[in-house]
Protein backbone atom coordinates (compact mmCIF):
# COMPACT_ATOMS: atom_id res chain seq x y z
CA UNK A 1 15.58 42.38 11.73
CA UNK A 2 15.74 42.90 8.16
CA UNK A 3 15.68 46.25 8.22
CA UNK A 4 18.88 46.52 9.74
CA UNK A 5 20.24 44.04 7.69
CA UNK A 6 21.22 46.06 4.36
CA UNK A 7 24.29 48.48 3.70
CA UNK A 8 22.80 51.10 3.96
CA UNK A 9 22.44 50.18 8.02
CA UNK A 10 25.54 48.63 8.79
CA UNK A 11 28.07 50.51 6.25
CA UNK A 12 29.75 53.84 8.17
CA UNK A 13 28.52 57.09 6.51
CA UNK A 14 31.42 57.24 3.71
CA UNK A 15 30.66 53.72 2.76
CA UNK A 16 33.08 51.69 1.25
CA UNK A 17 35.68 54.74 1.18
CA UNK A 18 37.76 53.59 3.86
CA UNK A 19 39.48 50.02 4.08
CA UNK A 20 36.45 47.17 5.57
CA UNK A 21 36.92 43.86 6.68
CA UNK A 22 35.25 41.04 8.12
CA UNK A 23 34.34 37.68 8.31
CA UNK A 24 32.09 35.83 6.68
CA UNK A 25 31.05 31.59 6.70
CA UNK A 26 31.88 30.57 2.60
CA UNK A 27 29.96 27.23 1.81
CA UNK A 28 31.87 25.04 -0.82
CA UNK A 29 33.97 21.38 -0.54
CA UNK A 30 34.80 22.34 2.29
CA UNK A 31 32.83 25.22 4.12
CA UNK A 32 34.56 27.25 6.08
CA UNK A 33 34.61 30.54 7.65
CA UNK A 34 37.07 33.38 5.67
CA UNK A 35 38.80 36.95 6.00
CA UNK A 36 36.56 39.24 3.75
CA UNK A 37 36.74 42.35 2.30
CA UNK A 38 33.91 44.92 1.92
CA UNK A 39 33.99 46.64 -1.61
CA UNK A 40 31.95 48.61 -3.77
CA UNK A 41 31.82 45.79 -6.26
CA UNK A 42 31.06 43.04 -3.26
CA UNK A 43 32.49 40.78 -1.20
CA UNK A 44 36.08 39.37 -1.14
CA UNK A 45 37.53 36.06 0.03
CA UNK A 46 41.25 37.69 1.44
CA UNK A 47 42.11 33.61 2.33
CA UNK A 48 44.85 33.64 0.57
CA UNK A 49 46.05 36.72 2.14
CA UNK A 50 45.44 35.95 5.72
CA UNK A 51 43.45 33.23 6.83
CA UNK A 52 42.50 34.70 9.99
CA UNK A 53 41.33 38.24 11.15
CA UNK A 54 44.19 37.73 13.64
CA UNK A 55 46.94 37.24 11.09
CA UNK A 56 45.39 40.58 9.13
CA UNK A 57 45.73 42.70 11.84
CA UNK A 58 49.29 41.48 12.66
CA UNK A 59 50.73 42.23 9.13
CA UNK A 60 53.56 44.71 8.39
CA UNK A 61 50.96 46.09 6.35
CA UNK A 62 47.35 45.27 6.58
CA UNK A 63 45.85 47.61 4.52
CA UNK A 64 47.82 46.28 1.08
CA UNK A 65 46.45 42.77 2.63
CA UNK A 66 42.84 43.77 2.61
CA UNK A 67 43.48 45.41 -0.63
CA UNK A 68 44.40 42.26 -2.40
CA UNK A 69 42.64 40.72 -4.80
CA UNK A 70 40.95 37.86 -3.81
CA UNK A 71 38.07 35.79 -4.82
CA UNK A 72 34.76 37.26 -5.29
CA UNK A 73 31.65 35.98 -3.14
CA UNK A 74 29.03 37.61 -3.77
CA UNK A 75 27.19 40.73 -3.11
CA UNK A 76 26.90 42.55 0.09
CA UNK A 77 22.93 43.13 0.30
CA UNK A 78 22.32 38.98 -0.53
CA UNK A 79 24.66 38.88 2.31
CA UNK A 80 23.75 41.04 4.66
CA UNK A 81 20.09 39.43 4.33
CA UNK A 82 21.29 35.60 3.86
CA UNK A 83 22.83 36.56 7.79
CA UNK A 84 19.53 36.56 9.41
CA UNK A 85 19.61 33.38 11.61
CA UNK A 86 15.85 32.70 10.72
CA UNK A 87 15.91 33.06 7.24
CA UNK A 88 19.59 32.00 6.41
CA UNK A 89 20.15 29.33 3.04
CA UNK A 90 23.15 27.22 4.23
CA UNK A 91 23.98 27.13 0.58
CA UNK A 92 25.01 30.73 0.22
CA UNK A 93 27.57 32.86 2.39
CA UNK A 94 26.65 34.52 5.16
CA UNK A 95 28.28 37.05 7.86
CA UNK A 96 29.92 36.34 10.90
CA UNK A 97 31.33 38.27 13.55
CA UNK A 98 34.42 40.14 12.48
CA UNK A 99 36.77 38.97 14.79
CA UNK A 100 38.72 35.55 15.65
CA UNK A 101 41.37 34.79 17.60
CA UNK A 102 41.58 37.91 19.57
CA UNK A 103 39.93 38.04 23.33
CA UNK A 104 37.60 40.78 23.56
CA UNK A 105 38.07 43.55 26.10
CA UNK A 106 36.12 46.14 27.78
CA UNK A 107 36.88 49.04 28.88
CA UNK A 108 35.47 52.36 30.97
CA UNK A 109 34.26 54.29 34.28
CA UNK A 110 31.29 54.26 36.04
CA UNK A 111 30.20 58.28 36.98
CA UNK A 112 31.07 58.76 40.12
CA UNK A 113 27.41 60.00 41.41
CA UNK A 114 26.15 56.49 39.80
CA UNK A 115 28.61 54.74 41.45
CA UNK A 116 27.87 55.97 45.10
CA UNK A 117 24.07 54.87 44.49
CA UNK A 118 25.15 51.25 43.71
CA UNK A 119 27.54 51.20 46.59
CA UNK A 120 24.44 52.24 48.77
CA UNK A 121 22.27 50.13 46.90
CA UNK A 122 24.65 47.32 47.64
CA UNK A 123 24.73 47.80 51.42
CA UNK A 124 21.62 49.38 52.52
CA UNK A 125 19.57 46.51 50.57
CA UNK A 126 16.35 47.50 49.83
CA UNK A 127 16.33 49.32 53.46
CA UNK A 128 15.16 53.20 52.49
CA UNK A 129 16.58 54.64 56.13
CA UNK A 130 19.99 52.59 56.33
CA UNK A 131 20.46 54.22 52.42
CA UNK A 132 19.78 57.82 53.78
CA UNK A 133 21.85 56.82 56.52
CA UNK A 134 24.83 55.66 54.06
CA UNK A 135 24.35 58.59 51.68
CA UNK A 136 24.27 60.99 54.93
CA UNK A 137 27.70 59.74 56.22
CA UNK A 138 29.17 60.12 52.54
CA UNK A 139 27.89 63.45 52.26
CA UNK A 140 29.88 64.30 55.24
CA UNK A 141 32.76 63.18 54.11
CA UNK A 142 32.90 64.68 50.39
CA UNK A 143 30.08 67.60 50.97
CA UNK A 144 26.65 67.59 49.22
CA UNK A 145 27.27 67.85 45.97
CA UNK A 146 28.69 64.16 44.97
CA UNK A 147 29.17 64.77 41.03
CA UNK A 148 32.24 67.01 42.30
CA UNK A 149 34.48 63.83 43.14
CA UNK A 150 37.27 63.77 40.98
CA UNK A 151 38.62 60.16 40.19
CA UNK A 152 41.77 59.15 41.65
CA UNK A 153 42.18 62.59 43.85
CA UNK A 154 43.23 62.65 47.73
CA UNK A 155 39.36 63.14 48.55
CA UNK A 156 37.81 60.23 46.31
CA UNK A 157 41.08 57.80 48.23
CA UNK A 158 39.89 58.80 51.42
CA UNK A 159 36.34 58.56 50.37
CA UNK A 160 36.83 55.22 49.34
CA UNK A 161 39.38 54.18 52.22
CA UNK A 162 36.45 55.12 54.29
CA UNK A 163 34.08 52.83 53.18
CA UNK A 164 36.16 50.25 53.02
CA UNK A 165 36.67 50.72 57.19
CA UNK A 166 32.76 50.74 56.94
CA UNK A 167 32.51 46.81 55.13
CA UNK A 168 31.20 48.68 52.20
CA UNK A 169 33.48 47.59 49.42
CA UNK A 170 32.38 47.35 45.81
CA UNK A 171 34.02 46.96 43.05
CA UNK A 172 32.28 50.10 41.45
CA UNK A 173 34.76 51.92 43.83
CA UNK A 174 37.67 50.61 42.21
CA UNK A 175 35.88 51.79 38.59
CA UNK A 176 34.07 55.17 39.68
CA UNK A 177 36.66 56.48 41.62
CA UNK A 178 39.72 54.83 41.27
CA UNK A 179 42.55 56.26 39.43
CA UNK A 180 42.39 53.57 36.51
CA UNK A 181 40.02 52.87 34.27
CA UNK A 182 38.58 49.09 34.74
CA UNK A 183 39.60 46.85 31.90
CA UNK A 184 37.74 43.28 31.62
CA UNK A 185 37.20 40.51 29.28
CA UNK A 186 34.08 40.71 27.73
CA UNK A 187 34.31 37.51 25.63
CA UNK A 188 36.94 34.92 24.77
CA UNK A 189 38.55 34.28 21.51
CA UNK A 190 35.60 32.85 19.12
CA UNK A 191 32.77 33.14 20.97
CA UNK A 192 31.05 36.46 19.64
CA UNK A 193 28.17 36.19 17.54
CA UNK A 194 27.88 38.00 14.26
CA UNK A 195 25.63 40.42 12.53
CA UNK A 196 21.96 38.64 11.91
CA UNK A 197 22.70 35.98 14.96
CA UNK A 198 20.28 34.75 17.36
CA UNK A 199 21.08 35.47 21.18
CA UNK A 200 20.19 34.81 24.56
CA UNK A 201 18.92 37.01 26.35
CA UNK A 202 17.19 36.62 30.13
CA UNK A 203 13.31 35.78 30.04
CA UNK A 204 12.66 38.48 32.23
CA UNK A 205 14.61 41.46 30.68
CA UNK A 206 11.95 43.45 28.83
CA UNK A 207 14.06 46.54 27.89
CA UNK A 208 17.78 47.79 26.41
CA UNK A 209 19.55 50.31 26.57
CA UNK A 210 22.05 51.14 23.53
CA UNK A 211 24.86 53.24 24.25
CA UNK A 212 27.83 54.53 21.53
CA UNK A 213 30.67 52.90 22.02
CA UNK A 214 34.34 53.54 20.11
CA UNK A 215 36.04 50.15 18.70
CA UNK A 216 39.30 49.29 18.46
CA UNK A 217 41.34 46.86 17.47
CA UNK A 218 44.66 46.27 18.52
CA UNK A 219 47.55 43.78 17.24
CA UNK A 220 49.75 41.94 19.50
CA UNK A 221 52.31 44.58 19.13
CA UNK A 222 49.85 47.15 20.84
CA UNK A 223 49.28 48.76 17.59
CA UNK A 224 45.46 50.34 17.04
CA UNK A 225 44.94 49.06 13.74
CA UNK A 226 41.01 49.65 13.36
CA UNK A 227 39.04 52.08 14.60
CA UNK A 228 35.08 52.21 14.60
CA UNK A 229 32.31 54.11 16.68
């Protein structure tokens, strides 16, 4: 874990060019956790500025927020490695995760070839011929090549009006080839964990799978205020 604790890991390519926030747990009479800034000189208690990520983003200006002065903490690197939840000295400051009071959302399509094979999956149930069977009668209905199903055209509506008629509703219809793209909560307001944290994960998962994803977030006047991939 260590290794992917230090700035060199976690800082985007430009380093501390652009404007960086966060959040990190400030010991003291009495601990707490506090707004930070990310600078090229070290961390920054923005408290006095905005006491919660939440407020920050909702600011006429955020920017000339997370540019104030504030307190110095300490470096980043002590940080960064004082955030692994094994090796972590309550004493000193550590990170947490960079949001607060904002609900975090998900959002995205499932391919529509993907989505047919868990909609199979789903009703055939382990049973190889009722699959073929499934992917037979689909095939008839859209032709054989299944990547060419465009979301939310006539064909993917009857496609999926279809297998509705056949009990074979899934919700990867409404995602793969629905019109919309599904949006879902992904974790309520201060309950992520932050960089360094120990997590669950099930006993029998032996393997993950990263994929890129593109950040935002947004203010409560719908405003994209952050951006990160």
């Amino acid at each position: 874990m260590q290794d992917h604790l230090t700035s060199k890991a976690v800082l985007p390519a430009d380093g501390t060019r652009g404007t960086l926030i966060g959040r990190a747990w400030l010991p003291g009479d009495p601990p707490g956790p506090a707004v930070v800034a990310i600078r090229d000189d070290g961390v920054f208690d923005l408290g006095r500025a905005a006491p919660t990520v939440s407020e920050l983003l909702n600011a006429a200006d955020p920017v000339a927020l997370a540019h104030s002065e504030g307190r110095r903490v300490g470096d980043l690197e002590k940080i960064l490695a004082n955030s692994a939840y094994d090796r972590r000295d309550p004493d000193l400051p550590w990170l947490l995760a960079p949001c607060d009071l904002q609900a975090i959302k998900a959002c995205g399509v499932t391919f529509a070839t993907s989505m047919l094979e868990r909609v199979i999956e789903e009703q055939a149930r382990g049973d190889a011929s009722k699959a073929d069977a499934i992917r037979a009668m689909i095939t008839d209905l859209i032709g054989t090549d299944l990547s060419r199903i465009v979301p939310g055209s006539d064909a993917a509506m009857r496609l999926k009006a279809h297998l509705i008629e056949q009990g074979a509703w899934s919700q990867y219809l409404e995602v793969g080839i629905g019109k919309d793209a599904e949006v879902f909560t992904k974790c309520p307001p201060m309950a992520a964990v932050g960089t360094g944290s120990e997590i669950g994960i099930l006993s029998d998962s032996h393997w993950n799978i990263r994929e890129p994803e593109l950040v935002l977030a947004i203010n409560a006047r719908g405003r994209i205020v952050v951006v990160r991939s």
